[in-house]
Protein backbone atom coordinates (compact mmCIF):
# COMPACT_ATOMS: atom_id res chain seq x y z
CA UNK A 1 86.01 118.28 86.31
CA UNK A 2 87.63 114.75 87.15
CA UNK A 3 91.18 114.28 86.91
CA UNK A 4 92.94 111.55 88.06
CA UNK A 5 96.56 111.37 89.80
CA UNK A 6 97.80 107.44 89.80
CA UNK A 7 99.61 106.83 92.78
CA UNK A 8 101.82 104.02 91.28
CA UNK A 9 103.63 101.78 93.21
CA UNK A 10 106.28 99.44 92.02
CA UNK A 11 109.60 97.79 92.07
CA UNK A 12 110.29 96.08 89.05
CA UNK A 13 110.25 95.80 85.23
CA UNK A 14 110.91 99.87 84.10
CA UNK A 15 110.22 99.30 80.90
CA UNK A 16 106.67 98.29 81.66
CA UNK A 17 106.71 101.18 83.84
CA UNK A 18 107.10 103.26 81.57
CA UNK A 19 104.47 101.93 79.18
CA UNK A 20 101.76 102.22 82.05
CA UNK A 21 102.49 105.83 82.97
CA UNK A 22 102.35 106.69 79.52
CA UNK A 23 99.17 104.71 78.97
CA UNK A 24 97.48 106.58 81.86
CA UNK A 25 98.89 109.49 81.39
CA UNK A 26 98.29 110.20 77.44
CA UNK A 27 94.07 110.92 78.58
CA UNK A 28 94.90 114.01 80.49
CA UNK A 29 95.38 112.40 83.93
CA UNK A 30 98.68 112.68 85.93
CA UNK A 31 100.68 109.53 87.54
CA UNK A 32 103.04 109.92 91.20
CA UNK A 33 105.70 107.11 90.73
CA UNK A 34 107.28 105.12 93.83
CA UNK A 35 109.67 102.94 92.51
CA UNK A 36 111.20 100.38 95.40
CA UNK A 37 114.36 101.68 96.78
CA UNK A 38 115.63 97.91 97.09
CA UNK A 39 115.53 97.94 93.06
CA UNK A 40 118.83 99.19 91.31
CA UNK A 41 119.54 103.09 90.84
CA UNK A 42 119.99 101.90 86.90
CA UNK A 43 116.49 100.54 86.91
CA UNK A 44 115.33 104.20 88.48
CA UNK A 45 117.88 106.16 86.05
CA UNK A 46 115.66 104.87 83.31
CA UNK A 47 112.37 105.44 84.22
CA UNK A 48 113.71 108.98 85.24
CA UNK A 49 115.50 109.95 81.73
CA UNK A 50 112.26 109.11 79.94
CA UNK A 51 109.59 110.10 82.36
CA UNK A 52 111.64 112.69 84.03
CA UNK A 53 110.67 115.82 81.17
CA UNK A 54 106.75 114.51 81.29
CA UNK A 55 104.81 117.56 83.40
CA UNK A 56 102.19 114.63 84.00
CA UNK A 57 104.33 112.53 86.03
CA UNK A 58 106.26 113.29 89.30
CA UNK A 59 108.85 110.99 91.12
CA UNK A 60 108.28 110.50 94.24
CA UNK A 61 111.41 109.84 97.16
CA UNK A 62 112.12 106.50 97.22
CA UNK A 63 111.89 103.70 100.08
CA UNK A 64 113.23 100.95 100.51
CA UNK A 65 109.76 98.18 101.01
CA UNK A 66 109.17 95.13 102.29
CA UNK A 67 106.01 93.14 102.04
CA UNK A 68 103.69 93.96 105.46
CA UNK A 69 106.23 96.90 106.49
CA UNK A 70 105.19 100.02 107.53
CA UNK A 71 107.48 101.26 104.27
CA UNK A 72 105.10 100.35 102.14
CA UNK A 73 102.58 103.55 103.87
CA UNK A 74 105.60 105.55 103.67
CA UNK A 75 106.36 104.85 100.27
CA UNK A 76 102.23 105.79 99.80
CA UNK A 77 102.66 108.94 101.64
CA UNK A 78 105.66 110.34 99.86
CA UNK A 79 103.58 109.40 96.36
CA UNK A 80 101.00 111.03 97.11
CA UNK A 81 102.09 114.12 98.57
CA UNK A 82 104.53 114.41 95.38
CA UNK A 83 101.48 113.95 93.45
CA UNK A 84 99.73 116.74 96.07
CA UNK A 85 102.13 119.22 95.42
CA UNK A 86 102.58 118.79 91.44
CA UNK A 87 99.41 118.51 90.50
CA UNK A 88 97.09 121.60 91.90
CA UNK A 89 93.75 120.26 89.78
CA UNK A 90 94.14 116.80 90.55
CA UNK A 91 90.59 115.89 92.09
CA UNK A 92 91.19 111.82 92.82
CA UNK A 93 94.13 109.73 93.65
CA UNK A 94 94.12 106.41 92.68
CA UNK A 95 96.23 103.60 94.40
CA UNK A 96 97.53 101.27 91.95
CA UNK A 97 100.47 98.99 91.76
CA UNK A 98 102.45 98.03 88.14
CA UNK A 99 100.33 94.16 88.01
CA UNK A 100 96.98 96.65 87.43
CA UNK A 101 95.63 97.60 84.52
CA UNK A 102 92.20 99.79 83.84
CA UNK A 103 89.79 97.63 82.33
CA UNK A 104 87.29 100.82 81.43
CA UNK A 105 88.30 104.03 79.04
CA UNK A 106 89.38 106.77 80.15
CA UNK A 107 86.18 108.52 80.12
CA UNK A 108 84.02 106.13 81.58
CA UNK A 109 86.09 106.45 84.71
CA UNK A 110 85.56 110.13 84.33
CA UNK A 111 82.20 110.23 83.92
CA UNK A 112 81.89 107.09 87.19
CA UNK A 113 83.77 109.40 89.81
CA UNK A 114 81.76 112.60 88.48
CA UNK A 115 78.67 110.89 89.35
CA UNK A 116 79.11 111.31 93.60
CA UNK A 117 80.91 112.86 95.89
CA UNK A 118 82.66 109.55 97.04
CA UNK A 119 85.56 107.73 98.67
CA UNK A 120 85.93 104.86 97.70
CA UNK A 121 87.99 102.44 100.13
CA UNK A 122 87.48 99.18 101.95
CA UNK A 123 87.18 99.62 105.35
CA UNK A 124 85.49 97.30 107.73
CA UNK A 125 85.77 97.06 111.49
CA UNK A 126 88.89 95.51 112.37
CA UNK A 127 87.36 93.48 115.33
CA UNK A 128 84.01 92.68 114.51
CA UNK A 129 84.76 92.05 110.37
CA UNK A 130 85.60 88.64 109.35
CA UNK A 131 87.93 90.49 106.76
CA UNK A 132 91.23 88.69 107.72
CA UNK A 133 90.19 85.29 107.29
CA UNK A 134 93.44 83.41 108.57
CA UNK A 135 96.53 84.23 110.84
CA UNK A 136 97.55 87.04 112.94
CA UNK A 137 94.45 89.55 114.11
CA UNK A 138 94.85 91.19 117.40
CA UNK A 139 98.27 90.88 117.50
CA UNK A 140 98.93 92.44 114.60
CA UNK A 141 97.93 95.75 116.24
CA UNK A 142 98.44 94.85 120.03
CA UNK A 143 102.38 93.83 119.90
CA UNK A 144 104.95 95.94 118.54
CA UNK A 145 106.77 94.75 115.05
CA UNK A 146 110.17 95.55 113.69
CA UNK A 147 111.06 92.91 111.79
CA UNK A 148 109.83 91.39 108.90
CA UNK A 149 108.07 88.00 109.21
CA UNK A 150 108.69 86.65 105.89
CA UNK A 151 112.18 87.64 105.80
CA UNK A 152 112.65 86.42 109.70
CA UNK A 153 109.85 84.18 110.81
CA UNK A 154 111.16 83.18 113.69
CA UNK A 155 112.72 86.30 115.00
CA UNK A 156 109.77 87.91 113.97
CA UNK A 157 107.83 85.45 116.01
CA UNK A 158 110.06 85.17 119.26
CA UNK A 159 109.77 88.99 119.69
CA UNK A 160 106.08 88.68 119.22
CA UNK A 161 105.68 86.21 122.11
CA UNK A 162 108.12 87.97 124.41
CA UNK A 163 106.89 90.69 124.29
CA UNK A 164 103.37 88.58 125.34
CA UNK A 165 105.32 86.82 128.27
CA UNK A 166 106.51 90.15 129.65
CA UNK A 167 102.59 91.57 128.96
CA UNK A 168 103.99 94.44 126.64
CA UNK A 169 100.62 95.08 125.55
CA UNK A 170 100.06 98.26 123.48
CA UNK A 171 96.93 100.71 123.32
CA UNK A 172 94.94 101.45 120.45
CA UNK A 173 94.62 105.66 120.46
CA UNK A 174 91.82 106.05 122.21
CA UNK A 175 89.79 108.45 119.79
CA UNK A 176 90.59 106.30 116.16
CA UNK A 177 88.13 102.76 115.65
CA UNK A 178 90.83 100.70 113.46
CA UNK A 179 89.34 99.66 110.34
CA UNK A 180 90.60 96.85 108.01
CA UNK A 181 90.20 96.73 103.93
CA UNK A 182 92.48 96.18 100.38
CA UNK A 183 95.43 99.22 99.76
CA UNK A 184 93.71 99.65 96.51
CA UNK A 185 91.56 102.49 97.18
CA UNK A 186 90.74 106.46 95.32
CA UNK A 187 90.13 108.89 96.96
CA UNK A 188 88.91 112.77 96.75
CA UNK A 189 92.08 115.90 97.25
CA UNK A 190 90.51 116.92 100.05
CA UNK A 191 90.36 113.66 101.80
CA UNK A 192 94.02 113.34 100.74
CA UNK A 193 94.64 116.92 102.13
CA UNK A 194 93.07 115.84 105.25
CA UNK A 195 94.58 112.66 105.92
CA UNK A 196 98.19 114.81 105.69
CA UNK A 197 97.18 117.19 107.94
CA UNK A 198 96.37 114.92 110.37
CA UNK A 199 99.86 112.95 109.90
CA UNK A 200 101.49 116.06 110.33
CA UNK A 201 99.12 116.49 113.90
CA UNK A 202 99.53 113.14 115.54
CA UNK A 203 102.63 111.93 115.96
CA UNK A 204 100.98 109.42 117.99
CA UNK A 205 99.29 108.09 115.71
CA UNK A 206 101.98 107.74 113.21
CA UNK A 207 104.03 105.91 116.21
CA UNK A 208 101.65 103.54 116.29
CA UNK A 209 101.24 102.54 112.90
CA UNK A 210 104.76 102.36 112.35
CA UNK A 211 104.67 99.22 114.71
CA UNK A 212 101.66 97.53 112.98
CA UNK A 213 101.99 94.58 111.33
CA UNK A 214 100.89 95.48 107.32
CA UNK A 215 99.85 98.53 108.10
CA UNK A 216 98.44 99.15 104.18
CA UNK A 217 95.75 97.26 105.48
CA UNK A 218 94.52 99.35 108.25
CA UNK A 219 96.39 103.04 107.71
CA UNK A 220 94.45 105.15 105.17
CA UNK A 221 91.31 102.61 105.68
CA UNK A 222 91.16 103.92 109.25
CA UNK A 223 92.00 107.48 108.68
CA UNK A 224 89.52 108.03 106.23
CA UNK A 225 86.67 106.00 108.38
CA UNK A 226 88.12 108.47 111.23
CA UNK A 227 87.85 112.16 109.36
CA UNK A 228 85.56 111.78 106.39
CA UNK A 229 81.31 111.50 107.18
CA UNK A 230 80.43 107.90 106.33
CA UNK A 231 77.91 109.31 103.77
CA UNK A 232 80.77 110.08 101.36
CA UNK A 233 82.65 106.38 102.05
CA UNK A 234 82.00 103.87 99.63
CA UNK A 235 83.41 101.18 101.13
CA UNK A 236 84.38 98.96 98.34
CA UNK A 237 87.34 99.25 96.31
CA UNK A 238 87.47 100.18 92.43
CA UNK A 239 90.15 97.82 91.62
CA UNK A 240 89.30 93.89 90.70
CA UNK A 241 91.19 91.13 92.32
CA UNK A 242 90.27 88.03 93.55
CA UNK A 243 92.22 85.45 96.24
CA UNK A 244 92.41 81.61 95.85
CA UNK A 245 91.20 79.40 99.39
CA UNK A 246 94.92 79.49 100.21
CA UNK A 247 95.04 83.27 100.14
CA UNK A 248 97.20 83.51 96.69
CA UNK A 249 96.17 86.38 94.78
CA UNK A 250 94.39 85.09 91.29
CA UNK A 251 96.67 86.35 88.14
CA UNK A 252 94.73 87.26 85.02
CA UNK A 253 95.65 85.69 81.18
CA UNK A 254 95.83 87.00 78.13
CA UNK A 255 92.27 84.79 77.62
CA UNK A 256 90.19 86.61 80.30
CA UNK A 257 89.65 90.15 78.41
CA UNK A 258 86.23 89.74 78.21
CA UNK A 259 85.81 88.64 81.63
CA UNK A 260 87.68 91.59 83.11
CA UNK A 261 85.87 94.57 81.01
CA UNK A 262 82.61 92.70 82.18
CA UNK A 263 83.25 93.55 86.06
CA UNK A 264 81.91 96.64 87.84
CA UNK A 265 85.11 98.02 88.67
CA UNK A 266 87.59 100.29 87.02
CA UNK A 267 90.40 98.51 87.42
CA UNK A 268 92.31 94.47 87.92
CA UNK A 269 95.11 93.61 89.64
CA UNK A 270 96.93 91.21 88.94
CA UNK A 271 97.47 91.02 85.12
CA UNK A 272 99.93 88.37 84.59
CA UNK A 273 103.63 89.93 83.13
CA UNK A 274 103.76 87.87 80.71
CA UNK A 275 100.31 88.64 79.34
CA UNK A 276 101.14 91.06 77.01
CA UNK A 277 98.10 90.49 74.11
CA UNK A 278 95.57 91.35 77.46
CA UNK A 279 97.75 94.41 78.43
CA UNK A 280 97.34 96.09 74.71
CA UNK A 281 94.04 95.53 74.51
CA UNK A 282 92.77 96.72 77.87
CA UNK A 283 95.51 99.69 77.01
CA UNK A 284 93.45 100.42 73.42
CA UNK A 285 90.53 99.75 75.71
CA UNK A 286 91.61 102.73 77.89
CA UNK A 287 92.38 105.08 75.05
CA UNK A 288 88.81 104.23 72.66
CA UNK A 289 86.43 106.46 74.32
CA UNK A 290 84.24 104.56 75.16
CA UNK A 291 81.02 105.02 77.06
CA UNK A 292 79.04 101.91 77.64
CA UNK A 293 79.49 98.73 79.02
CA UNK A 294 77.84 95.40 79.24
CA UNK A 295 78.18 94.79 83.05
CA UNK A 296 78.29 90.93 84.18
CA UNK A 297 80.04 91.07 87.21
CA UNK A 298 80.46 87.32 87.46
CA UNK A 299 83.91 86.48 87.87
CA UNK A 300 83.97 85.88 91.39
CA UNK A 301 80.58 83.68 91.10
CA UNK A 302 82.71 81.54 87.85
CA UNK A 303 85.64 81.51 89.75
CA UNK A 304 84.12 79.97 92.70
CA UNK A 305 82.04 77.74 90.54
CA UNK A 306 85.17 76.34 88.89
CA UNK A 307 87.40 75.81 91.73
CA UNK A 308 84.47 74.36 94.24
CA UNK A 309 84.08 71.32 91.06
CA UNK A 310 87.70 70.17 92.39
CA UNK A 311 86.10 69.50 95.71
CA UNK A 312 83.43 67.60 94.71
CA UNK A 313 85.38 65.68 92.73
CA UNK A 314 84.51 67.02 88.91
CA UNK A 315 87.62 68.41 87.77
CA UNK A 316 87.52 68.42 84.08
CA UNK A 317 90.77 70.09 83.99
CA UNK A 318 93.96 69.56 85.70
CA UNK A 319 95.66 71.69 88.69
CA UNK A 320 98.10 74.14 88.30
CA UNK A 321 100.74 71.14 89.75
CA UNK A 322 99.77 68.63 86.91
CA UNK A 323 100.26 70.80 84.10
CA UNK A 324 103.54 71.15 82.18
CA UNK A 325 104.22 73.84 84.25
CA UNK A 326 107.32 76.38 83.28
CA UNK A 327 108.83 79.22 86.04
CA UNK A 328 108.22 81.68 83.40
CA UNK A 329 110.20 83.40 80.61
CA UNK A 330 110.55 86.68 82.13
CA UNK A 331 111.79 85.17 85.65
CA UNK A 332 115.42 84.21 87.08
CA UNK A 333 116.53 82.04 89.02
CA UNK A 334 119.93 81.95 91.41
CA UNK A 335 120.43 78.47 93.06
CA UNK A 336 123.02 78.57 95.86
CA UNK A 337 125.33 75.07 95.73
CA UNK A 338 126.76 74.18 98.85
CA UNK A 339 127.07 70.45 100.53
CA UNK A 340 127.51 72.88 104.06
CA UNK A 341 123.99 73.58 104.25
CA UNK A 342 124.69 76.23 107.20
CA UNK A 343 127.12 78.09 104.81
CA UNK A 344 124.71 78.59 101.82
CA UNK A 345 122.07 79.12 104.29
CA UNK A 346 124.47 82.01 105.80
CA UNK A 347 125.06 83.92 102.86
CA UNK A 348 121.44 83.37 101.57
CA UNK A 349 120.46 85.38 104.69
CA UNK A 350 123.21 87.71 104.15
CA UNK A 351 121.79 88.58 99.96
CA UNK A 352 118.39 88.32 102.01
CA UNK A 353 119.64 91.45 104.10
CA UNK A 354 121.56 93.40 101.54
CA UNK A 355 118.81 93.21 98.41
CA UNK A 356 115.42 93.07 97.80
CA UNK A 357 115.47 89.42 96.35
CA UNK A 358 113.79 86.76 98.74
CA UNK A 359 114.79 83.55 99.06
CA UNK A 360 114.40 80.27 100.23
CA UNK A 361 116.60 77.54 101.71
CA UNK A 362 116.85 73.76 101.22
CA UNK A 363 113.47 73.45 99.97
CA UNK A 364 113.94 70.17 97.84
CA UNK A 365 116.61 68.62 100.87
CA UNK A 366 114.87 69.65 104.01
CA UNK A 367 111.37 69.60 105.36
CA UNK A 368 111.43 72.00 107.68
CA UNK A 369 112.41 74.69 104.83
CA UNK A 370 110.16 78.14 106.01
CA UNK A 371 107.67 77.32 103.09
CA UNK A 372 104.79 79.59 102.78
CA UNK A 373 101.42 77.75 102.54
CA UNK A 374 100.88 77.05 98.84
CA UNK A 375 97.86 75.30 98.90
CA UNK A 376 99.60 71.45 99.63
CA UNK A 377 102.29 71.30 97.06
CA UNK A 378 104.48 72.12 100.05
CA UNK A 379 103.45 69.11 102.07
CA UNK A 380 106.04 66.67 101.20
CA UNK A 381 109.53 66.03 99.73
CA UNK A 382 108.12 63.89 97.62
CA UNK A 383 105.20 66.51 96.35
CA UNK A 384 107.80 69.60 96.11
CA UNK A 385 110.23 67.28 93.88
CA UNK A 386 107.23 65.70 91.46
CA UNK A 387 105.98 69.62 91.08
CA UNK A 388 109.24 71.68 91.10
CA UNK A 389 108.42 74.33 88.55
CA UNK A 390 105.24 74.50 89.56
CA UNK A 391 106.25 74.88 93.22
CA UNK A 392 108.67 77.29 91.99
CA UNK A 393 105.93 79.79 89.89
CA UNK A 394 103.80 79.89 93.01
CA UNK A 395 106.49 80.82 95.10
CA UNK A 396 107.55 83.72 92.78
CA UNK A 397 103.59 84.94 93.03
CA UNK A 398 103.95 84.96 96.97
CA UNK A 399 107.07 86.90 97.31
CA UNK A 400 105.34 89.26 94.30
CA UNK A 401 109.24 88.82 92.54
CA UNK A 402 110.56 88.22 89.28
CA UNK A 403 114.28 87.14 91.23
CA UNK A 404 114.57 84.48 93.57
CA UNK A 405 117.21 82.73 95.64
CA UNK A 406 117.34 78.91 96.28
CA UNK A 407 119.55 76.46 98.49
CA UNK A 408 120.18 73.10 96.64
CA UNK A 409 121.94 70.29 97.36
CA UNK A 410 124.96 69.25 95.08
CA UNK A 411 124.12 65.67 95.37
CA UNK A 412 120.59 66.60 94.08
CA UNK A 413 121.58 67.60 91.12
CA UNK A 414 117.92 66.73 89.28
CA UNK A 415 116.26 70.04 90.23
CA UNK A 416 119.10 72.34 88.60
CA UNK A 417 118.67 70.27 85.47
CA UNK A 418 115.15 70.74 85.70
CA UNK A 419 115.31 74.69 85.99
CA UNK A 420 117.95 74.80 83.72
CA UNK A 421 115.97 73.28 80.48
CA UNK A 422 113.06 75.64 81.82
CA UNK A 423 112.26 78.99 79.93
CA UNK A 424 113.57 81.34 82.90
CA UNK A 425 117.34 82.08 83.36
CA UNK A 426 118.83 80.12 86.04
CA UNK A 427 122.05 80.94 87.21
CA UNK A 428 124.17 79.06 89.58
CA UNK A 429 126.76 80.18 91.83
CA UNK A 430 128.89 76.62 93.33
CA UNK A 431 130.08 77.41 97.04
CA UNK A 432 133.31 74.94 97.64
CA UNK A 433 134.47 74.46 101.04
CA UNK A 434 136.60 72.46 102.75
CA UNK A 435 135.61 69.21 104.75
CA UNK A 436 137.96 68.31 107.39
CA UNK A 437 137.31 65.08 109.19
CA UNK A 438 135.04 66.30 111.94
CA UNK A 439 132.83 67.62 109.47
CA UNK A 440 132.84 64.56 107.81
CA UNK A 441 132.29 62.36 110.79
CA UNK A 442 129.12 64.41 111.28
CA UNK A 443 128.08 64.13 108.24
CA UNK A 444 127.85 60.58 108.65
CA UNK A 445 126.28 60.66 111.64
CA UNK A 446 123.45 63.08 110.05
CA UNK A 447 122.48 60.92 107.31
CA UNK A 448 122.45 57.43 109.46
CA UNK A 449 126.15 56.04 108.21
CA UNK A 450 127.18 56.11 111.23
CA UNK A 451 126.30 56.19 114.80
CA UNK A 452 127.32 57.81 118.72
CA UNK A 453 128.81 54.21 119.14
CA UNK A 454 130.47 53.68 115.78
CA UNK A 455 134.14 52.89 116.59
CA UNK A 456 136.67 56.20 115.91
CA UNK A 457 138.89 53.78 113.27
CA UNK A 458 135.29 52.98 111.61
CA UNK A 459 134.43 56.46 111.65
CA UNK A 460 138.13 57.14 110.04
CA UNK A 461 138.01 54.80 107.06
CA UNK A 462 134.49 56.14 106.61
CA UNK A 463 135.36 59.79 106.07
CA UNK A 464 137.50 58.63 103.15
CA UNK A 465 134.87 57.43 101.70
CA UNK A 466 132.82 60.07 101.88
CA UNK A 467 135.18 62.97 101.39
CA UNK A 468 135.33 60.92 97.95
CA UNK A 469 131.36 60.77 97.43
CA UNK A 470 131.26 64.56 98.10
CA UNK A 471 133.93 65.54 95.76
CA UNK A 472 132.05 63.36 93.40
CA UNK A 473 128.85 65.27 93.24
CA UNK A 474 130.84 68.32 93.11
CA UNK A 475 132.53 66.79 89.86
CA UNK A 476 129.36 65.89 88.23
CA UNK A 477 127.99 69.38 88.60
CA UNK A 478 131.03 71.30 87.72
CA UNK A 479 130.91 68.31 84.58
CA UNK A 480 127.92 69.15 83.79
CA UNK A 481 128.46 72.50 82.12
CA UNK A 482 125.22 74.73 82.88
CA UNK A 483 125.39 78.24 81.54
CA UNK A 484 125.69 81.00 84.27
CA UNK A 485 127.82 78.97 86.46
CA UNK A 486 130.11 81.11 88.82
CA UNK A 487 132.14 79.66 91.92
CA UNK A 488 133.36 81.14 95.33
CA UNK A 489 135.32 79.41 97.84
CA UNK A 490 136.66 79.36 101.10
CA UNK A 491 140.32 79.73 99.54
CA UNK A 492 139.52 82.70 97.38
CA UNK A 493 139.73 86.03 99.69
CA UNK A 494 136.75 88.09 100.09
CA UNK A 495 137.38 90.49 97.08
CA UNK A 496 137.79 87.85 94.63
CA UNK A 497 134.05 86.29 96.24
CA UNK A 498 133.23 89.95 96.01
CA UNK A 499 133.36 90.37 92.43
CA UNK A 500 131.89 86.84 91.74
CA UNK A 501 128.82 87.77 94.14
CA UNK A 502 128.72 91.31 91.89
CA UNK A 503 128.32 88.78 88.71
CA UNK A 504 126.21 86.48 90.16
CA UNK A 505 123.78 88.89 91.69
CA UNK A 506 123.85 91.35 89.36
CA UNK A 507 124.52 93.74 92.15
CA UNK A 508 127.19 96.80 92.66
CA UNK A 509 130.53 95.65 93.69
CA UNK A 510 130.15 97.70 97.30
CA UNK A 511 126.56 95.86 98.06
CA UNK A 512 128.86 92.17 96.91
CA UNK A 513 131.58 93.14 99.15
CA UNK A 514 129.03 93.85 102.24
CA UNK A 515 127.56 89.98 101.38
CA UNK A 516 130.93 88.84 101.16
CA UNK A 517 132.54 90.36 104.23
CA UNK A 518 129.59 88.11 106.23
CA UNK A 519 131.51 87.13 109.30
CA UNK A 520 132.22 83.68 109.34
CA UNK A 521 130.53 82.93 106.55
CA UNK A 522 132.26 79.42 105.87
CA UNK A 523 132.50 78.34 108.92
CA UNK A 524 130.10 74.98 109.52
């Protein structure tokens, strides 16, 4: 008899949580919860006190994950050997994330897994696969990696080509063929059983992995390739999801029900949050028993067939960017105010480091900001500014986040009004410094007021001027009166920044003191 253990990985929204496990749950199957260590111990004190009593869900110990870490296999393992241990007549496990939602009942994914004695997990040669389709290959597995490149891109990328200069090449174990393929995969309890055994066997091979760039790619897609016959793989995943040509994972609308129940898989990923008319139905789908379904399978085929009119030049619709686009209700937004662009940049690094919210710097100021590729919205000052919310929303869908951190300029002042008369909360923290005069005479020298030659009693009168323009802007913001306003400065000791960084972030006062504490963080 098939029953079902969800390995269920998250970080965000317990509430929603909560209604998945329950949804899965209520047909007699059993759900393993990792919920991101990075999220706060209130979020994880309520999905405990109401799922903590339910004999059909375990809690698994948490990790704290970052996207392309090996903590995200960790955070895996420690799911599903929870799950393992609690549930002794579990016969799959099923990877899923909180964006998925089944889009079959209960029974028919019952009566599917009955049917064959099956894995079912992508897994393609590593080498010879044209699986990865852009960026980083070989040396994903080749070089060691320790740090995170979309928190530190180019620390991440300076160790990578060191440790090329000094030919720091690593070997592949010699008995394991790496195989590549989506994390979304079910598999069989003795597979499972197997694939902990053999963690518990080879170090080695744990060693390894723990150095691999996203590892959830290649981990339990290679082990299973490695200890299971390749009669019993199936190697396609269950779960629906589709990428754009930029790589962007495709988010599902409330409008696209009967697209999604007319796919041969069991489950999508990613439902959109705020789709919450798609998410009951496919949840009274779940629960109705039923047996049959008309199988299309043709959302990838209409998906391509839409997209590929916009390169020939028949879009009857407009892009995402020329829409009246919003951030999202659900979504907030902290904007970091600072004319010193190294000190906002400095403590945006040091939230980076102490929470789980990403962030980005001057991104509407400064070209060379660390954008992601977003499919050409990013190209241009001038392209970012004309599509700010819309730049905004795709950024939140990169960094998979319902928090983000910006840098903005006080002088450009149109963006905050922009995200402030959006549906999202914004919240703005104002960074004051002081500007003495060398700061000042840089300043003009940065934006082209002044020059190496300029005469010093030039430069002198100048900085008057400008000390006056800067605490102009300043003015006009603080004038301006936007809700969720706080303010640190360089005046205020760290304790009082402390508890302003507690407000601002919504974090505990010891995590606000460690951001505050940031050595030197106004210097600049």
């Amino acid at each position: 008899m098939v029953k079902i253990a969800y390995i269920l990985l998250c970080h965000q929204d317990p509430e929603g949580v909560i209604r998945q496990t329950r949804q899965l749950a209520a047909r007699g199957d059993y759900v393993a919860i990792h919920f991101d260590g990075r999220a706060s111990a209130a979020q994880f004190d309520r999905i405990r006190t109401v799922l903590g009593d339910n004999e059909s869900v375990v809690l698994a110990p948490r990790v704290k994950c970052g996207w392309g870490e090996w903590s995200l296999v960790e955070a895996t393992l420690n799911a599903v050997s929870a799950a393992v241990a609690a549930f002794p007549d579990a016969s799959h496990f099923y990877m899923i994330s909180g964006d998925c939602m089944p889009i079959k009942s209960a029974e028919y994914m019952h009566d599917f897994l009955a049917q064959s004695e099956k894995d079912y997990v992508e897994s393609f040669d590593y080498f010879k696969s044209d699986w990865i389709k852009t960026g980083l290959k070989e040396e994903r597995l080749i070089y060691r990696h320790f740090i995170n490149e979309r928190k530190h891109k180019s620390l991440f990328y300076s160790a990578m080509n060191l440790q090329k200069r000094l030919g720091l090449k690593r070997a592949i174990p010699r008995d394991l063929t790496v195989m590549v393929g989506s994390q979304w995969w079910c598999l069989r309890r003795r597979t499972i059983r197997s694939i902990l055994d053999f963690c518990a066997e080879r170090p080695d091979v744990m060693r390894f992995f723990r150095g691999t760039w996203i590892p959830d790619e290649t981990f339990f897609q290679t082990l299973v390739r490695h200890l299971v016959p390749h009669a019993e793989i199936d190697a396609r995943t269950l779960t629906f999801l589709m990428f754009s040509d930029y790589g962007m994972p495709v988010t599902f609308h409330n409008d696209q029900y009967d697209l999604l129940v007319g796919q041969d898989y069991l489950f999508a990923r990613k439902i959109s949050r705020d789709a919450l008319d798609l998410k009951n139905r496919l949840g009274d789908l779940y629960s109705s028993g039923q047996k049959t379904f008309d199988i299309t399978d043709e959302g990838r085929r209409l998906y391509a067939y839409v997209t590929q009119q916009g390169r020939h030049g028949r879009r009857f619709g407009p892009r995402f960017w020329e829409r009246d686009a919003t951030i999202g209700r659900d979504r907030e937004l902290l904007v970091l105010v600072c004319k010193k662009w190294d000190v906002a940049k400095r403590l945006l690094g040091a939230i980076k480091r102490q929470t789980n919210i990403p962030g980005v710097e001057y991104l509407f100021d400064e070209m060379e900001a660390g954008l992601p590729h977003l499919g050409g919205i990013e190209d241009s000052l001038q392209k970012r500014a004309r599509h700010r919310r819309a730049l905004m929303r795709l950024l939140y869908d990169y960094y998979d986040t319902e928090r983000l951190v910006i840098c903005v300029d006080p002088g450009n002042i149109a963006p905050i009004r922009d995200f402030y008369a959006d549906r999202c909360t914004t919240r703005m923290l104002d960074i004051e410094c002081e500007y003495d005069t060398d700061y000042l005479i840089d300043h003009a020298k940065r934006t082209g007021l002044a020059g190496e030659t300029t005469p010093l009693d030039a430069l002198q009168r100048l900085t008057v001027t400008i000390r006056e323009e800067l605490l102009h802007e300043r003015d006009q913001m603080v004038d301006a009166h936007f809700p969720n306003y706080h303010h640190i400065s360089d005046h205020h000791g760290d304790r009082d920044n402390a508890t302003t960084l507690s407000r601002f972030l919504g974090v505990s006062d010891d995590m606000a003191m460690e951001i505050a504490a940031t050595p030197d963080l106004f210097k600049g």
